[in-house]
Protein backbone atom coordinates (compact mmCIF):
# COMPACT_ATOMS: atom_id res chain seq x y z
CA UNK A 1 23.41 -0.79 -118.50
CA UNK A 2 21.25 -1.01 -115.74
CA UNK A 3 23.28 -2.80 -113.74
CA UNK A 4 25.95 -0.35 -113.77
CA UNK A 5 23.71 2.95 -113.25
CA UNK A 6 22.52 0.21 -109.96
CA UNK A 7 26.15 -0.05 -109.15
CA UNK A 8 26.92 3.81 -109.07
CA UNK A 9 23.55 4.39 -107.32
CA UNK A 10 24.58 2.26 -104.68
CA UNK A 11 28.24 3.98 -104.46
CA UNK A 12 27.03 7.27 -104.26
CA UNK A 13 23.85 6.52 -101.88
CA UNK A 14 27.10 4.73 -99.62
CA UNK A 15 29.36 7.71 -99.75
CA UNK A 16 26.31 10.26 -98.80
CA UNK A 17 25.84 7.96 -95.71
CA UNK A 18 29.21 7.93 -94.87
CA UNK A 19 29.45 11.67 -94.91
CA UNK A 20 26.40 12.00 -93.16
CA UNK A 21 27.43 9.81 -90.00
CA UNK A 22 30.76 12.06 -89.92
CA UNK A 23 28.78 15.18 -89.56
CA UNK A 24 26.44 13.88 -86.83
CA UNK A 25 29.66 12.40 -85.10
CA UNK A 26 31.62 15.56 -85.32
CA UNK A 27 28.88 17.45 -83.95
CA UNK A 28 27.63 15.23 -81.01
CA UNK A 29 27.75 16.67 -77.72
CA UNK A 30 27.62 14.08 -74.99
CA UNK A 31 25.14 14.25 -72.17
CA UNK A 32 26.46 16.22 -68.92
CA UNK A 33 27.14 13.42 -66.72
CA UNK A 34 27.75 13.78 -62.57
CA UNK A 35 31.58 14.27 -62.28
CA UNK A 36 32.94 11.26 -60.70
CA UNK A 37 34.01 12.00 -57.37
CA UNK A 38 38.66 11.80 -56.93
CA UNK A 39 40.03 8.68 -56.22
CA UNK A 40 40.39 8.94 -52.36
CA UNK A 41 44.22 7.08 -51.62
CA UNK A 42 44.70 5.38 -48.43
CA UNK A 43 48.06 5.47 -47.60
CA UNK A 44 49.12 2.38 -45.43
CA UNK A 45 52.15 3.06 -42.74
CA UNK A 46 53.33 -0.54 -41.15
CA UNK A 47 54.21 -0.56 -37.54
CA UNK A 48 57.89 -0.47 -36.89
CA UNK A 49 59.27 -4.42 -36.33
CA UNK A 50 60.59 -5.47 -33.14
CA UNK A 51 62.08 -8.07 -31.71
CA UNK A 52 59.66 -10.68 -29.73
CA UNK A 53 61.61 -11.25 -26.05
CA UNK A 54 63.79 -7.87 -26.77
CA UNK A 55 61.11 -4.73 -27.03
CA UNK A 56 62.80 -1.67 -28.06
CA UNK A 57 65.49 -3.62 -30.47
CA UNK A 58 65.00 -4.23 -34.23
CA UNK A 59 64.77 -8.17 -34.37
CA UNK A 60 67.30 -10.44 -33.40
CA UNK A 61 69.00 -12.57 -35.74
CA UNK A 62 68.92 -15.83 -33.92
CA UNK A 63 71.12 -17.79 -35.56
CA UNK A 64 74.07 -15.29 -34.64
CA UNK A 65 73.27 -16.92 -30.83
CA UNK A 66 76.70 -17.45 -29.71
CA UNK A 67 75.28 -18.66 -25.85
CA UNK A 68 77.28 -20.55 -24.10
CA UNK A 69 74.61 -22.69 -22.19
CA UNK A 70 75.10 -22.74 -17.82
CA UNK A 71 77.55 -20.28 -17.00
CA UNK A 72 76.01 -20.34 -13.42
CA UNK A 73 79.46 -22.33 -12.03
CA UNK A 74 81.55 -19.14 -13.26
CA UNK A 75 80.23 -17.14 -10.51
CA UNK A 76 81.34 -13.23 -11.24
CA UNK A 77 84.17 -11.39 -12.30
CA UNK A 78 84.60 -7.76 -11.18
CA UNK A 79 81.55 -7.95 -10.07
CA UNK A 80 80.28 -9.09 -13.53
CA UNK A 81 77.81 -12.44 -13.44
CA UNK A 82 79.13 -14.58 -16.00
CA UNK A 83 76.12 -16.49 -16.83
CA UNK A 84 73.78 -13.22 -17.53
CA UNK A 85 76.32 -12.06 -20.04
CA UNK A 86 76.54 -15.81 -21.62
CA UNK A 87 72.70 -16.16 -21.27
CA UNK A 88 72.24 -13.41 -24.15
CA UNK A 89 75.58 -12.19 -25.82
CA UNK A 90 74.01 -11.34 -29.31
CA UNK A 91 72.43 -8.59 -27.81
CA UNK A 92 74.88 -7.10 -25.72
CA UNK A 93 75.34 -4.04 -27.46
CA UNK A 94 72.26 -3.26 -28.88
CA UNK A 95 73.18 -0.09 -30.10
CA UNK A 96 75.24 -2.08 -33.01
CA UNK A 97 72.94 -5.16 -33.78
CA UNK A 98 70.11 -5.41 -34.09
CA UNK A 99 69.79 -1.85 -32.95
CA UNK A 100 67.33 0.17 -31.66
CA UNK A 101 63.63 0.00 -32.90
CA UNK A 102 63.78 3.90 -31.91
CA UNK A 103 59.64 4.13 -33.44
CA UNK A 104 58.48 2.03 -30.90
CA UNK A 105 59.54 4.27 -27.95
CA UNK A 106 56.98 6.82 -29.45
CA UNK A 107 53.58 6.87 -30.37
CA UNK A 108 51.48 8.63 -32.24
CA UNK A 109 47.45 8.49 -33.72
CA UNK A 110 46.81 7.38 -36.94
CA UNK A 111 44.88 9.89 -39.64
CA UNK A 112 41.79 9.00 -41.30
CA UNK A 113 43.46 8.89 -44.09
CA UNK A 114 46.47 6.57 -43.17
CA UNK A 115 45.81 2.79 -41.96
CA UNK A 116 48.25 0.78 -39.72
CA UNK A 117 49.07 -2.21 -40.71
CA UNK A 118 50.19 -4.18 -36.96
CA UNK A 119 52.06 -7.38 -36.70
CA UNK A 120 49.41 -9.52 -35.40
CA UNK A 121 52.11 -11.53 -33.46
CA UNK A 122 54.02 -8.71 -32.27
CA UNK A 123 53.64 -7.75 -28.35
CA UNK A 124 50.68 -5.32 -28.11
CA UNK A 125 51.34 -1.70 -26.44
CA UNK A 126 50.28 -1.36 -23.16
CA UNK A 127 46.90 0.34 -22.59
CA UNK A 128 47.97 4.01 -20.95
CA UNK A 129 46.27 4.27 -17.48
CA UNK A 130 43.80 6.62 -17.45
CA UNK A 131 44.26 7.53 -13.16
CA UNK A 132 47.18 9.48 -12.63
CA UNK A 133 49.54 7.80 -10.50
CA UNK A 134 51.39 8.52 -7.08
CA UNK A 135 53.06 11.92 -7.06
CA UNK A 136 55.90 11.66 -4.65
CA UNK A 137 55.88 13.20 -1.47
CA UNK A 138 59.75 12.93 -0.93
CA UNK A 139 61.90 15.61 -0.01
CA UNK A 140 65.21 16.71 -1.59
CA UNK A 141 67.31 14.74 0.70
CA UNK A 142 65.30 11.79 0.69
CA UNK A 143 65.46 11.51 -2.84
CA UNK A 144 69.10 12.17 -2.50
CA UNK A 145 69.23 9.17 -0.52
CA UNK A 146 67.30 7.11 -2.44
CA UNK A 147 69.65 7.61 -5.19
CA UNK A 148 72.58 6.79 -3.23
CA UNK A 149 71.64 3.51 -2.16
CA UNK A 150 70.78 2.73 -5.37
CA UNK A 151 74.19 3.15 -6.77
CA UNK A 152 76.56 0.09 -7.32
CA UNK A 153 79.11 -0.37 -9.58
CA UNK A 154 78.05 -3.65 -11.14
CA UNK A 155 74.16 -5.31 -11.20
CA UNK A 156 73.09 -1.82 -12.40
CA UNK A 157 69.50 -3.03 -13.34
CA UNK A 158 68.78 -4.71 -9.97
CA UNK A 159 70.11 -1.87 -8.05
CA UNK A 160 67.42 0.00 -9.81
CA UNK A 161 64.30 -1.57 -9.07
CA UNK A 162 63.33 0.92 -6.51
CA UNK A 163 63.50 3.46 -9.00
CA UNK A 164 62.09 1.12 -11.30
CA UNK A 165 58.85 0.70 -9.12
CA UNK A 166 58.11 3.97 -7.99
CA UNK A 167 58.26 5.22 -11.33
CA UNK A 168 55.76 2.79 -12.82
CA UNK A 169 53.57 3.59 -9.93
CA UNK A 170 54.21 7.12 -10.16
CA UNK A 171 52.52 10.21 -12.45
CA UNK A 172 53.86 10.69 -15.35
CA UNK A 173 54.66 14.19 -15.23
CA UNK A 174 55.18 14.27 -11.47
CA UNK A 175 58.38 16.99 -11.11
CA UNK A 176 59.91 15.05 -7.96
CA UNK A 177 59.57 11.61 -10.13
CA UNK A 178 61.01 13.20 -12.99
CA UNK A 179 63.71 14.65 -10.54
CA UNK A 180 64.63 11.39 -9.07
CA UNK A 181 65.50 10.00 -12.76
CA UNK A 182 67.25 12.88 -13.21
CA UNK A 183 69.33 12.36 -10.33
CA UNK A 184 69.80 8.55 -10.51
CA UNK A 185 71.16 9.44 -14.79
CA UNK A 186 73.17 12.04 -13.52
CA UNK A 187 75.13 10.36 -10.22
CA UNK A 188 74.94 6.41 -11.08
CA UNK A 189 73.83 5.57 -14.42
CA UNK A 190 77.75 6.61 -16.20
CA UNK A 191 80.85 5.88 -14.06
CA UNK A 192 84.37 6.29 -15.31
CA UNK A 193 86.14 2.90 -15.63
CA UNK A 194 89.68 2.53 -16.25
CA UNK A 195 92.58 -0.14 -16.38
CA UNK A 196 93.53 -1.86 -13.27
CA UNK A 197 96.56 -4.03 -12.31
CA UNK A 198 94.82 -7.00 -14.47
CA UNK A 199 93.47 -5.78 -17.35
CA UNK A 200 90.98 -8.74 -18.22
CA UNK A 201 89.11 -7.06 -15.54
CA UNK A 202 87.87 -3.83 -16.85
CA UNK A 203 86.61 -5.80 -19.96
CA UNK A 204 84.49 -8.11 -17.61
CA UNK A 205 83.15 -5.30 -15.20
CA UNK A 206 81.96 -3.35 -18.70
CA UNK A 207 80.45 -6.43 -20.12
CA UNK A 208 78.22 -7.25 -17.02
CA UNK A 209 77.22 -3.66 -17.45
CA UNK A 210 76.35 -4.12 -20.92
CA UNK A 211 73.86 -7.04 -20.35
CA UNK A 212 72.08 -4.77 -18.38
CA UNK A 213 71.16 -2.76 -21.17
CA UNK A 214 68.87 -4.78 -22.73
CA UNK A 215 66.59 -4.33 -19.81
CA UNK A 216 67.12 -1.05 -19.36
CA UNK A 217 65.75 -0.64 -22.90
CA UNK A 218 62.85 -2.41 -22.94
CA UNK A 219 61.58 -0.60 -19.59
CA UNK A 220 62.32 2.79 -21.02
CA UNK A 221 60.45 1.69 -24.32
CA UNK A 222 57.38 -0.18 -22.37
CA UNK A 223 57.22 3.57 -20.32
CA UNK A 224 57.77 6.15 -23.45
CA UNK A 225 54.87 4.30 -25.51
CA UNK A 226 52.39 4.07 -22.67
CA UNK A 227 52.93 7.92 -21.33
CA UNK A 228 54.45 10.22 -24.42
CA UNK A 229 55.40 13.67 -24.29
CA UNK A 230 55.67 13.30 -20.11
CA UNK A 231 58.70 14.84 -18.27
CA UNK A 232 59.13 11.38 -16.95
CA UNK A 233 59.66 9.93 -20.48
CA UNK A 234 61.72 12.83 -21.26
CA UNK A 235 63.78 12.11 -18.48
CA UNK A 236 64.21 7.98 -19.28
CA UNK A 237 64.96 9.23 -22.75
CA UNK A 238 67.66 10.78 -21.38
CA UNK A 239 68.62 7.91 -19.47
CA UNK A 240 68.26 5.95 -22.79
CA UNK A 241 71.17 8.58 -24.35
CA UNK A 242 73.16 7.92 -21.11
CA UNK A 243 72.92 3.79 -21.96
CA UNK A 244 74.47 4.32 -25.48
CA UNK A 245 77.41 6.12 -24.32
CA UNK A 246 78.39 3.50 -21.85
CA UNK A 247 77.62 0.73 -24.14
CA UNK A 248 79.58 2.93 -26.29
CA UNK A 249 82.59 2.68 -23.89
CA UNK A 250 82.13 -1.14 -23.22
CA UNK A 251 82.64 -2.17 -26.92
CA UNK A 252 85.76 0.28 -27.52
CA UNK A 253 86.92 -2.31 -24.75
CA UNK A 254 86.32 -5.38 -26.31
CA UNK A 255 87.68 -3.97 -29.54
CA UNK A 256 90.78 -3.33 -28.04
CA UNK A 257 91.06 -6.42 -26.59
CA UNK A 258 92.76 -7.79 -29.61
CA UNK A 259 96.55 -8.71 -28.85
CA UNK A 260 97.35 -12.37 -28.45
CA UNK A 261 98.47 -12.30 -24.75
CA UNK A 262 95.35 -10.56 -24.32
CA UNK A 263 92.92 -12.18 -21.65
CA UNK A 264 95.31 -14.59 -20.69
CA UNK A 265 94.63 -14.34 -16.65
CA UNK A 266 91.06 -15.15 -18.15
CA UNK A 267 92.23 -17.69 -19.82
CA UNK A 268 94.25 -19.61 -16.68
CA UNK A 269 91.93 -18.61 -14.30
CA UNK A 270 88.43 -19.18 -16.02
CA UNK A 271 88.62 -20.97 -18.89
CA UNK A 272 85.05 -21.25 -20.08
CA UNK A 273 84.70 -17.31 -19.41
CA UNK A 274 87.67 -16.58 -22.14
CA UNK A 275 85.99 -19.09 -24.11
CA UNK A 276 82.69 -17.12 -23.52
CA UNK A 277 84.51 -13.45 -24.18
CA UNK A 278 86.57 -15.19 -27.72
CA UNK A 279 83.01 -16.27 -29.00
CA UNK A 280 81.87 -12.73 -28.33
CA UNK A 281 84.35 -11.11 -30.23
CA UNK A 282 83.90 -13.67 -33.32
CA UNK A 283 80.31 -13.04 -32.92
CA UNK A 284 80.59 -9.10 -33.65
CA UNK A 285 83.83 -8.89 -35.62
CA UNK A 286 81.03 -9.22 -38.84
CA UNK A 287 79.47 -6.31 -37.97
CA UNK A 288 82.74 -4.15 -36.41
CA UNK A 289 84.65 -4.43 -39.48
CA UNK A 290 81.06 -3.46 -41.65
CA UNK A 291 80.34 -0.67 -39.49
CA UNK A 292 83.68 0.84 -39.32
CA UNK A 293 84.00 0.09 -35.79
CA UNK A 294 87.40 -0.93 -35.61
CA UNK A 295 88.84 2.22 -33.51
CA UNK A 296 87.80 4.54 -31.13
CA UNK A 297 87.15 7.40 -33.41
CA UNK A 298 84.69 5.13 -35.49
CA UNK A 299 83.08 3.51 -32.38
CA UNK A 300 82.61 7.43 -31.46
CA UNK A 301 81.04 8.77 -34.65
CA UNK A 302 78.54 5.18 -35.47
CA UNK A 303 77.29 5.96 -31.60
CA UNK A 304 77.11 9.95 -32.11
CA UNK A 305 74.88 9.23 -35.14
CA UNK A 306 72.16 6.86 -32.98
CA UNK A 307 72.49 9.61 -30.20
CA UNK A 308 71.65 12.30 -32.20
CA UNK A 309 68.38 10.81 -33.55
CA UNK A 310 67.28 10.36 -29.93
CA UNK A 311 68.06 13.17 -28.42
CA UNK A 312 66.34 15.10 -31.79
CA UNK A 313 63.18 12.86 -30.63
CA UNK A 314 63.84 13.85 -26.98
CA UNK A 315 63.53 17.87 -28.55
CA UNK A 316 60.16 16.74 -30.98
CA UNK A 317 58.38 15.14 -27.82
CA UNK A 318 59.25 16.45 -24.71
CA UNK A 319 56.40 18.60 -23.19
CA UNK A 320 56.57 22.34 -22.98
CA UNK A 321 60.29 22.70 -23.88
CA UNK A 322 60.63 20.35 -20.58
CA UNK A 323 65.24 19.80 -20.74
CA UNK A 324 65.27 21.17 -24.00
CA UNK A 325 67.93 23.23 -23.38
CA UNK A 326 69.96 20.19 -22.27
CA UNK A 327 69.08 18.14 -25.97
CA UNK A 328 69.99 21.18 -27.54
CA UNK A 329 73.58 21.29 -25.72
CA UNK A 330 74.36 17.75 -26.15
CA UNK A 331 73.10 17.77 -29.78
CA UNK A 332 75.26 21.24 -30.48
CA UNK A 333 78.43 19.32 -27.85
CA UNK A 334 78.38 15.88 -31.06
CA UNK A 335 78.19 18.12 -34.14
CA UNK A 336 80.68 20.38 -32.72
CA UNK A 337 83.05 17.36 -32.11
CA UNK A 338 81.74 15.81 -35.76
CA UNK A 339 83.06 18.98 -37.25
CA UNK A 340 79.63 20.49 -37.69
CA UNK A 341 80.22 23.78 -36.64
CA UNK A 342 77.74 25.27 -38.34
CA UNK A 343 74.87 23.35 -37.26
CA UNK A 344 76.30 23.04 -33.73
CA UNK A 345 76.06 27.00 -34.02
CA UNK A 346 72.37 26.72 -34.57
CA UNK A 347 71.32 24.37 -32.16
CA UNK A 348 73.19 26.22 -29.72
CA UNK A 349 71.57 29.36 -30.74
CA UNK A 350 68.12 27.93 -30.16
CA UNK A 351 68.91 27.33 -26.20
CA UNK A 352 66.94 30.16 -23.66
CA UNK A 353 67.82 31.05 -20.41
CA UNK A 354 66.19 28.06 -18.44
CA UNK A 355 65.56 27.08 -15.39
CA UNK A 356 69.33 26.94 -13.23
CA UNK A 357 69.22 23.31 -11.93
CA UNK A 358 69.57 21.78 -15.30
CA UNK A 359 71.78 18.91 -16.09
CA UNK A 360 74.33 20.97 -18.09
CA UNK A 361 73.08 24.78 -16.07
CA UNK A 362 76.91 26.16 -16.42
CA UNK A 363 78.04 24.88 -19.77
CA UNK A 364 74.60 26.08 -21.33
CA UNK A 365 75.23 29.79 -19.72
CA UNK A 366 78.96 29.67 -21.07
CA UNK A 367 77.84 28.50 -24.91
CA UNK A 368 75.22 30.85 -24.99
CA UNK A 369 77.39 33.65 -23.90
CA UNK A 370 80.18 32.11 -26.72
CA UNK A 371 77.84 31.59 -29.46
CA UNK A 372 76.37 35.59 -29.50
CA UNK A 373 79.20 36.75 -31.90
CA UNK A 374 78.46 36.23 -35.72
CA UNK A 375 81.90 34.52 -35.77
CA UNK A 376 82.51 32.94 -31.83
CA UNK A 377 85.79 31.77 -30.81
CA UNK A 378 86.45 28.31 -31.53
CA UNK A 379 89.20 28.30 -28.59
CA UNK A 380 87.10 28.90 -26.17
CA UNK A 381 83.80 27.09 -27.07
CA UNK A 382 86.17 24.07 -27.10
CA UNK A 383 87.84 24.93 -23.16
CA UNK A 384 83.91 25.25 -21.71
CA UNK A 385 83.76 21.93 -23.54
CA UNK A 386 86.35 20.39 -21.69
CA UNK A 387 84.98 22.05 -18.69
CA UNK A 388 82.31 20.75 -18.66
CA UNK A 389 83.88 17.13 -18.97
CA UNK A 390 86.37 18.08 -16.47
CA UNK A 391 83.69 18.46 -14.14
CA UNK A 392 81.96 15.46 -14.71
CA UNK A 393 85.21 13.24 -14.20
CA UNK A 394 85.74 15.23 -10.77
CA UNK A 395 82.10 14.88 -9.55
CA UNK A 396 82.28 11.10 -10.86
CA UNK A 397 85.82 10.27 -8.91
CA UNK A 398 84.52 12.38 -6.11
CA UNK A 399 81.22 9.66 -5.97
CA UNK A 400 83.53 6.71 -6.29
CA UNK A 401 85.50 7.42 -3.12
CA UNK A 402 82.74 8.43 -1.53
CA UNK A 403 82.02 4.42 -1.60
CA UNK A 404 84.89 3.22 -1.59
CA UNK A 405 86.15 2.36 -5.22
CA UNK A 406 88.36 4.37 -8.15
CA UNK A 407 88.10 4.01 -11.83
CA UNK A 408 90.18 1.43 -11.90
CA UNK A 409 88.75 -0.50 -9.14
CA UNK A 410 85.52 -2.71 -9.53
């Protein structure tokens, strides 16, 4: 008996204490702690990649190298040297592959709250000089004639070291400096080229251009990094949208190069340079028939796409609306041609009356004139199009006699 008035003693005394330590734990309040402070998130941007002997390009796949070892016995052809295009044919149109490594070319500070994460191997930027440099005391003609002797129509690069020295010694945002790339982009950097009596030719004269490129590249991205948002930059930039379009040009060539007699005076003539310009072709077909770049119209739009993103850059970074007018007509001249009316419409729209020398002075007064109506005539933005094209190919043939050559001379 006592045992089982212990047992219900304990029971109850077990369920009290139960209910009891539910009260107390229903009604405890914690103790008012300091908040902890928000997670603070670093957010970690890696530096663009780039190739290690090409700056400017994305890097190279090397074991696409289709080199053809000492060309240096080949001598040139139309003015072409043999062995520079052999000595580095995977990147002869860089545009393509690897293409370019269009972040390097511009710089900008990281946030405190964003780390860079650099490729300790990669090539470090060069330190911006903190002396302005040489502002040029030339006058109009003397520029003039600076750019004249520095035209050729093969050996582009070398022709340009002039340039190519004053610049780096010049200021950055020097107007005659500025002016002289101007100039040099305008009259010698794109020259019409067109089929001659033997048509290997032509392919060979565009080729030697195209292994210029490369270092054209790399000195316009070495100069853009170290001095951003400069009216020189802005004018190499320029100079950089200039490149694509004849590199542009030089692969619709090889392309179209593809008929079986085709190269054959290469072939009897210089055998180890149609060996050389067959390995080239196998070496891009990959990446023509990928890309869609089997015709003119889709060498055309893959190009239009790479120079819209930098002429957009050229409008983000150029200084003080320095030639924005001009990126805003030759952004406005590929989206009207891609079918983009409307957008061409509004980049069109955005142009101002600027200053009368520039680049593209008459066509910009013309489209802004055209584009005014709510609904402008298509007609007629399309002939001040052409006009404008018409007068480059008359200026251009107008140069080429001047020293001595036609398009379809080399």
């Amino acid at each position: 008996m006592r045992a089982r008035y212990g047992g219900a003693f304990g029971t109850s005394m077990g369920i009290h204490a139960a209910i009891a330590g539910w009260l107390v734990w229903t009604t405890y309040v914690p103790p008012v702690r300091a908040q902890k402070p928000a997670r603070h998130i670093e957010v970690v941007l890696l530096a663009p990649s780039e190739d290690s002997a090409y700056p400017g390009l994305n890097p190279v796949e090397r074991n696409r190298d289709t080199s053809q070892g000492d060309l240096k016995g080949e001598g040139q052809l139309a003015g072409a040297d043999i062995d520079r295009i052999g000595r580095h044919p995977i990147v002869l149109f860089p545009f393509v592959t690897p293409g370019l490594a269009l972040d390097t070319f511009f710089t900008s500070a990281a946030a405190p709250s964003r780390l860079v994460f650099e490729n300790p191997y990669a090539r470090p930027p060069a330190a911006p000089d903190p002396t302005p440099g040489r502002r040029l005391t030339m006058s109009v003609s003397a520029l003039q004639a600076l750019v004249d002797r520095s035209w050729t129509r093969a050996n582009r690069w070398q022709a340009f070291d002039a340039i190519r020295r004053l610049t780096l010694d010049g200021d950055p945002d020097d107007d005659r400096l500025a002016t002289l790339i101007a100039l040099y982009r305008d009259q010698n950097a794109l020259q019409p080229y067109a089929d001659g009596s033997v048509r290997d030719l032509r392919l060979w004269a565009q080729l030697g251009l195209a292994a210029d490129h490369v270092d054209f590249i790399g000195f316009i991205r070495a100069y853009a990094a170290a001095h951003p948002a400069t009216k020189v930059t802005t004018e190499l930039l320029f100079l950089l949208d200039t490149l694509a379009q004849a590199n542009e040009d030089a692969l619709a060539v090889l392309v179209e190069t593809n008929q079986p007699g085709d190269l054959e005076w290469t072939k009897q003539t210089h055998p180890r340079a149609y060996l050389l310009a067959r390995q080239i072709q196998r070496a891009y077909a990959i990446d023509i028939v990928r890309l869609g770049l089997t015709s003119r119209g889709g060498i055309e739009a893959f190009y239009s796409r790479g120079r819209l993103s930098i002429l957009t850059r050229i409008l983000q970074t150029t200084p003080n609306g320095y030639r924005a007018d001009d990126a805003r007509f030759l952004i406005g001249e590929i989206l009207w041609r891609q079918g983009r009316r409307d957008e061409a419409l509004r980049a069109w729209r955005g142009m101002t009356a600027g200053p009368s020398d520039a680049t593209y002075a008459i066509a910009i007064a013309q489209i802004r004139a055209a584009v005014q109506p709510a609904s402008p005539d298509a007609r007629n933005i399309g002939f001040i199009l052409k006009n404008q094209q018409g007068r480059w190919l008359s200026f251009s043939d107008d140069r080429l006699r001047r020293f001595g050559y036609r398009a379809d001379a080399y």
